[in-house]
N, C-alpha and C. Protein backbone atom coordinates (compact mmCIF):
# COMPACT_ATOMS: atom_id res chain seq x y z
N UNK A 1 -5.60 -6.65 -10.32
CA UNK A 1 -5.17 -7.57 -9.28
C UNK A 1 -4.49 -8.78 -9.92
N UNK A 2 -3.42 -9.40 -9.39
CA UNK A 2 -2.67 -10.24 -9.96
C UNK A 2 -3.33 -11.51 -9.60
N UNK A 3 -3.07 -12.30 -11.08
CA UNK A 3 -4.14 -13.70 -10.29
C UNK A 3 -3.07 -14.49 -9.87
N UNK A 4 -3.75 -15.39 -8.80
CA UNK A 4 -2.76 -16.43 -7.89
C UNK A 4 -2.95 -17.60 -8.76
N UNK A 5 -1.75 -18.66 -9.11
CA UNK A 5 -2.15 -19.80 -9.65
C UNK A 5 -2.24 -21.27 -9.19
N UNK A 6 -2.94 -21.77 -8.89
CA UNK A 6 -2.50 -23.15 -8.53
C UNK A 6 -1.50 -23.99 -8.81
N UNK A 7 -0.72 -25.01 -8.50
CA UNK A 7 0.33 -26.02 -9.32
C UNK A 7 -0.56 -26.58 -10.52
N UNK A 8 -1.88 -27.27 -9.75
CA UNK A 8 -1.97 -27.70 -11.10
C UNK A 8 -2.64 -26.80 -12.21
N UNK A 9 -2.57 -25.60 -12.17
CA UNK A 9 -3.32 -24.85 -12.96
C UNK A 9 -1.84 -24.57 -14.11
N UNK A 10 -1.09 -24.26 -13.35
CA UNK A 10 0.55 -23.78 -14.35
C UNK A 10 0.50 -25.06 -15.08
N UNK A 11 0.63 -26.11 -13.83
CA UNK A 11 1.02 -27.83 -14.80
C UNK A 11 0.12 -27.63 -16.19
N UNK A 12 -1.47 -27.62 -16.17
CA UNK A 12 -1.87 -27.62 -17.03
C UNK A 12 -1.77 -26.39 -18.41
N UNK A 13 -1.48 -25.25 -18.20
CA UNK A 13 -1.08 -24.27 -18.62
C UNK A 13 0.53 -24.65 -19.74
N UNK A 14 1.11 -25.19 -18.73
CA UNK A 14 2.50 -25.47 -19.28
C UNK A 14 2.72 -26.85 -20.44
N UNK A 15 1.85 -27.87 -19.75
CA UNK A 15 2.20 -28.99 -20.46
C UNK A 15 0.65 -28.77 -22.00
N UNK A 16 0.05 -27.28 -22.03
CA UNK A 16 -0.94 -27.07 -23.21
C UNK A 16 0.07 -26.34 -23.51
N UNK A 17 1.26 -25.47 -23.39
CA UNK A 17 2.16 -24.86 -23.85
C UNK A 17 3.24 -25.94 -24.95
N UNK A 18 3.40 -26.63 -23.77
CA UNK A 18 4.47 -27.86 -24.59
C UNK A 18 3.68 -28.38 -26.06
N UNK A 19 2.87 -28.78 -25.73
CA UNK A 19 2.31 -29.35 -26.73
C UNK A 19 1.79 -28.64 -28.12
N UNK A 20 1.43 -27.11 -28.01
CA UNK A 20 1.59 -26.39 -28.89
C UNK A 20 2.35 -26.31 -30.00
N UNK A 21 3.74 -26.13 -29.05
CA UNK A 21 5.59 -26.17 -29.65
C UNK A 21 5.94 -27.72 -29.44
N UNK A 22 5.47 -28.46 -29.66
CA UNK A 22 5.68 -29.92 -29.92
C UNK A 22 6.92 -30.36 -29.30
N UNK A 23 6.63 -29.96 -28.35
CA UNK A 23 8.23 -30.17 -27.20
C UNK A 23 7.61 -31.52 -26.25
N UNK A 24 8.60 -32.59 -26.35
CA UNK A 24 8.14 -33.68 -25.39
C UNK A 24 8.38 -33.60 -24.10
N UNK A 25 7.57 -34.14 -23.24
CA UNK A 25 7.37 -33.85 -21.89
C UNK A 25 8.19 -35.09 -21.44
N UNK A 26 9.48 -35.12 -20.50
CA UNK A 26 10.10 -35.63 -20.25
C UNK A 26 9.91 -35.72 -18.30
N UNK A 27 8.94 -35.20 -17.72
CA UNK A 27 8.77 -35.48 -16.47
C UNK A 27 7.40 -36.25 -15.96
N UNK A 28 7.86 -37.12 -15.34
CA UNK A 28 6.63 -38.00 -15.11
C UNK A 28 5.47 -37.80 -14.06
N UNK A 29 4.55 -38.21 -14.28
CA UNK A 29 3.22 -37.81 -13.23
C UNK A 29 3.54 -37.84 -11.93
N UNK A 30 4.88 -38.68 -11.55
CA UNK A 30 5.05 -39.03 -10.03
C UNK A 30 5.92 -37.65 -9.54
N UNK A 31 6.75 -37.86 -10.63
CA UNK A 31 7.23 -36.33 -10.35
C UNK A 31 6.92 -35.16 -9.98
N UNK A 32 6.05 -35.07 -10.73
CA UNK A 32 4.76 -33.62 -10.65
C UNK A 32 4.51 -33.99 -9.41
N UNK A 33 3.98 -35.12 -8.86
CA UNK A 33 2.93 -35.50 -7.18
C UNK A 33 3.84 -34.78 -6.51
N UNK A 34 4.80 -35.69 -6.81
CA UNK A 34 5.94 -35.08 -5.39
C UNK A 34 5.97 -33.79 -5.23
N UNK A 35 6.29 -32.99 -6.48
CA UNK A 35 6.53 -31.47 -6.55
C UNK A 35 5.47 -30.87 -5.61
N UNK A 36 3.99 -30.97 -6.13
CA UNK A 36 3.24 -30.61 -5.52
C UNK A 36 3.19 -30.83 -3.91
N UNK A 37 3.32 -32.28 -3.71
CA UNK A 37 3.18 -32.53 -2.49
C UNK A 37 3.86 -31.93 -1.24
N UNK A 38 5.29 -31.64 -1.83
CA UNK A 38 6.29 -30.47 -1.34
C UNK A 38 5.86 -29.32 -1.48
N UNK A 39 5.11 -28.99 -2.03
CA UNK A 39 4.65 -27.53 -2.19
C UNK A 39 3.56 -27.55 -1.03
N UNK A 40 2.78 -28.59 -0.65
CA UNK A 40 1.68 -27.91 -0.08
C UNK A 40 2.33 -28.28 1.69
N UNK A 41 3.64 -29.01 1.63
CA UNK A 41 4.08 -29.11 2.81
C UNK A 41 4.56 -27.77 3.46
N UNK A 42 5.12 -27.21 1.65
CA UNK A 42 5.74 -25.81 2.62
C UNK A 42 4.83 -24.78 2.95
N UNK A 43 3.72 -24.52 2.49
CA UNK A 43 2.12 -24.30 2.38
C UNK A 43 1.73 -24.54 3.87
N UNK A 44 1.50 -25.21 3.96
CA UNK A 44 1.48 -25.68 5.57
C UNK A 44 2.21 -25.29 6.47
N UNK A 45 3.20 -25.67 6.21
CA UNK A 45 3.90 -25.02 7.40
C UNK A 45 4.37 -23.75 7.66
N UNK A 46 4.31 -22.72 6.94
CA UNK A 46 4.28 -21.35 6.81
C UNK A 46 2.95 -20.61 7.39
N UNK A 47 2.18 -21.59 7.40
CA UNK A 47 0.53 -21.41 7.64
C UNK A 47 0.77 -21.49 9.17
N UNK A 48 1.29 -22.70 9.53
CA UNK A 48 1.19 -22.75 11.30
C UNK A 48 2.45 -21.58 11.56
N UNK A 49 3.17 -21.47 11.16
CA UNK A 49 4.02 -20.15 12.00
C UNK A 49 3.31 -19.36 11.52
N UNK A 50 2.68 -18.61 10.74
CA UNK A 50 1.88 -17.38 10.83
C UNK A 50 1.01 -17.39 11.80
N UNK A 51 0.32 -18.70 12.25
CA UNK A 51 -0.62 -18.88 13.06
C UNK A 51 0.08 -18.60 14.49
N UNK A 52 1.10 -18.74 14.70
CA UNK A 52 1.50 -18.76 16.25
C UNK A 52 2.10 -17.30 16.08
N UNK A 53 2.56 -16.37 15.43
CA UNK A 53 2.74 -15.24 14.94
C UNK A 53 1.34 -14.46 15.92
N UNK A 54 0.23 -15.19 15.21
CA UNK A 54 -0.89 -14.24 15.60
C UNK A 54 -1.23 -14.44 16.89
N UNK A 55 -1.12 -16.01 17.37
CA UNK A 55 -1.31 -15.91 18.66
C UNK A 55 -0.63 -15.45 19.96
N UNK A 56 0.39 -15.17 19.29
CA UNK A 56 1.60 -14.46 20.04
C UNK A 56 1.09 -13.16 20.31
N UNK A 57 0.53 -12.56 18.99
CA UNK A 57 0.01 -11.14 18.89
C UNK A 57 -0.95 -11.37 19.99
N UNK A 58 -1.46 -11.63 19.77
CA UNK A 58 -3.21 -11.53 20.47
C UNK A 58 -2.47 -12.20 22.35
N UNK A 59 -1.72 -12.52 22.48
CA UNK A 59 -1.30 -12.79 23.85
C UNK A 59 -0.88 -11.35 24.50
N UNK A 60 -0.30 -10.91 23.76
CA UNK A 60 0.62 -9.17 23.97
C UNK A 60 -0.79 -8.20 23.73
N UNK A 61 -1.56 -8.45 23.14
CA UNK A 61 -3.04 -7.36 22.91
C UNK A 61 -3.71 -7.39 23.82
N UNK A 62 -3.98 -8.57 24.64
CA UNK A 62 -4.30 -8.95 25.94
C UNK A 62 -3.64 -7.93 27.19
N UNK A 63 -2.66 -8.67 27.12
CA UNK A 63 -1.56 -8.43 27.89
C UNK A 63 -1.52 -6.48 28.39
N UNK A 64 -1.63 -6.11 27.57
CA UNK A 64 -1.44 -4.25 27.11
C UNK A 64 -2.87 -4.12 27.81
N UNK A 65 -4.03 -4.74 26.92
CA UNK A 65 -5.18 -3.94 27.23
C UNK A 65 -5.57 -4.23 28.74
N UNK A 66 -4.96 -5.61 29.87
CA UNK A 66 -5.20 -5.61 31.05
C UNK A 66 -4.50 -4.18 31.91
N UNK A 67 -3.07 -3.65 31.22
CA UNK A 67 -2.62 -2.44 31.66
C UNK A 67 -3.84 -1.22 31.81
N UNK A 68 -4.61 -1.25 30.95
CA UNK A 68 -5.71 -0.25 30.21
C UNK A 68 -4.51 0.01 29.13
N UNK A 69 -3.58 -0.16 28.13
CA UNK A 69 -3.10 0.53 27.23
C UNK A 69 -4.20 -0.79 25.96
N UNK A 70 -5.16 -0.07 24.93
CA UNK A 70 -5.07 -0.55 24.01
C UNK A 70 -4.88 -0.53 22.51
N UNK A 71 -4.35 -1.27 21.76
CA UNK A 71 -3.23 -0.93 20.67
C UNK A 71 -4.56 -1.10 19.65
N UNK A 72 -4.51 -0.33 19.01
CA UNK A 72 -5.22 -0.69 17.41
C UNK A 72 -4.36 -0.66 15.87
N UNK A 73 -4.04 -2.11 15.33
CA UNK A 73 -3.00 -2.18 14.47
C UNK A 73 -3.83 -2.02 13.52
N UNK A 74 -3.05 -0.76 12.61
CA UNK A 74 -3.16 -0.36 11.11
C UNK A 74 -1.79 -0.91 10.48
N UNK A 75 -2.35 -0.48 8.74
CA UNK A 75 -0.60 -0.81 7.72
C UNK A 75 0.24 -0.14 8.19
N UNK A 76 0.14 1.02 8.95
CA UNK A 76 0.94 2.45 8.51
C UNK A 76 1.40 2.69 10.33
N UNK A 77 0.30 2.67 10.79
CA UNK A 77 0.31 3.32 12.28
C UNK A 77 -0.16 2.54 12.96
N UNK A 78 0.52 2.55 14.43
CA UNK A 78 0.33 1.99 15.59
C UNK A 78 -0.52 3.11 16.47
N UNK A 79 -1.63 3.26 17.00
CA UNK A 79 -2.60 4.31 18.12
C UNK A 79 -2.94 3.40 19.44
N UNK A 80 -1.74 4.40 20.45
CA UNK A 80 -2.26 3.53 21.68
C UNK A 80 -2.74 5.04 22.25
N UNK A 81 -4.32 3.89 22.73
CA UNK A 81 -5.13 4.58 23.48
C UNK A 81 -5.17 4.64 24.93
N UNK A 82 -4.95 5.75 26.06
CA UNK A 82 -5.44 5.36 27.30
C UNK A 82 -6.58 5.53 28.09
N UNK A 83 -7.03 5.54 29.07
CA UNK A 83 -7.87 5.65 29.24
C UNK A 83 -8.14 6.88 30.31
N UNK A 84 -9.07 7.45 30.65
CA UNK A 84 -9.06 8.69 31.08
C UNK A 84 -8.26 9.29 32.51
N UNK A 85 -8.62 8.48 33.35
CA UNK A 85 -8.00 8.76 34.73
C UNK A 85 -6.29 8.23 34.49
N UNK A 86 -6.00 7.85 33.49
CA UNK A 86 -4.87 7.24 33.24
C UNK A 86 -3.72 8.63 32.68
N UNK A 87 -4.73 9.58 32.14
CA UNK A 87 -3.87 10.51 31.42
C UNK A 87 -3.44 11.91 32.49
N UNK A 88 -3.92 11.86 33.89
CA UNK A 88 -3.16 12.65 34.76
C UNK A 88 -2.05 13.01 35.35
């Protein structure tokens, strides 16, 4: 499984890299904030549209199963079920 990294886990990763190879670090701490801070904005907000994504879903899962049709989502396959007096 691939590991996920944090910003500041690379930051620290990278600037123990630099320092190894005696390469000077030419970006400043405020810099880094910002970076991050942009990062967890876009973090966020990718988070709330997935979130309305799902509630969208779950409005339409509703929606179907008041028909009696209900959907059960897999990776692969979609199985809509009906219900008995429904299949005459």
């Amino acid at each position: 499984m691939k590991r996920i990294w944090s910003d500041n886990e690379k930051f620290r990763c990278w600037l123990r890299e630099a320092q190894q190879k005696n390469i000077h670090i030419t970006k400043t701490a405020t810099e880094v904030e910002e970076r991050i801070k942009n990062r967890k904005k876009e973090l966020d907000s990718s988070n709330k549209e997935l979130n309305t994504v799902k509630q969208k879903l779950g409005q339409e899962r509703k929606k179907l199963s008041s028909f009696g049709i209900v959907r059960k989502m897999t990776n692969q396959k979609v199985k809509v079920k009906t219900r008995p007096h429904d299949r005459k």
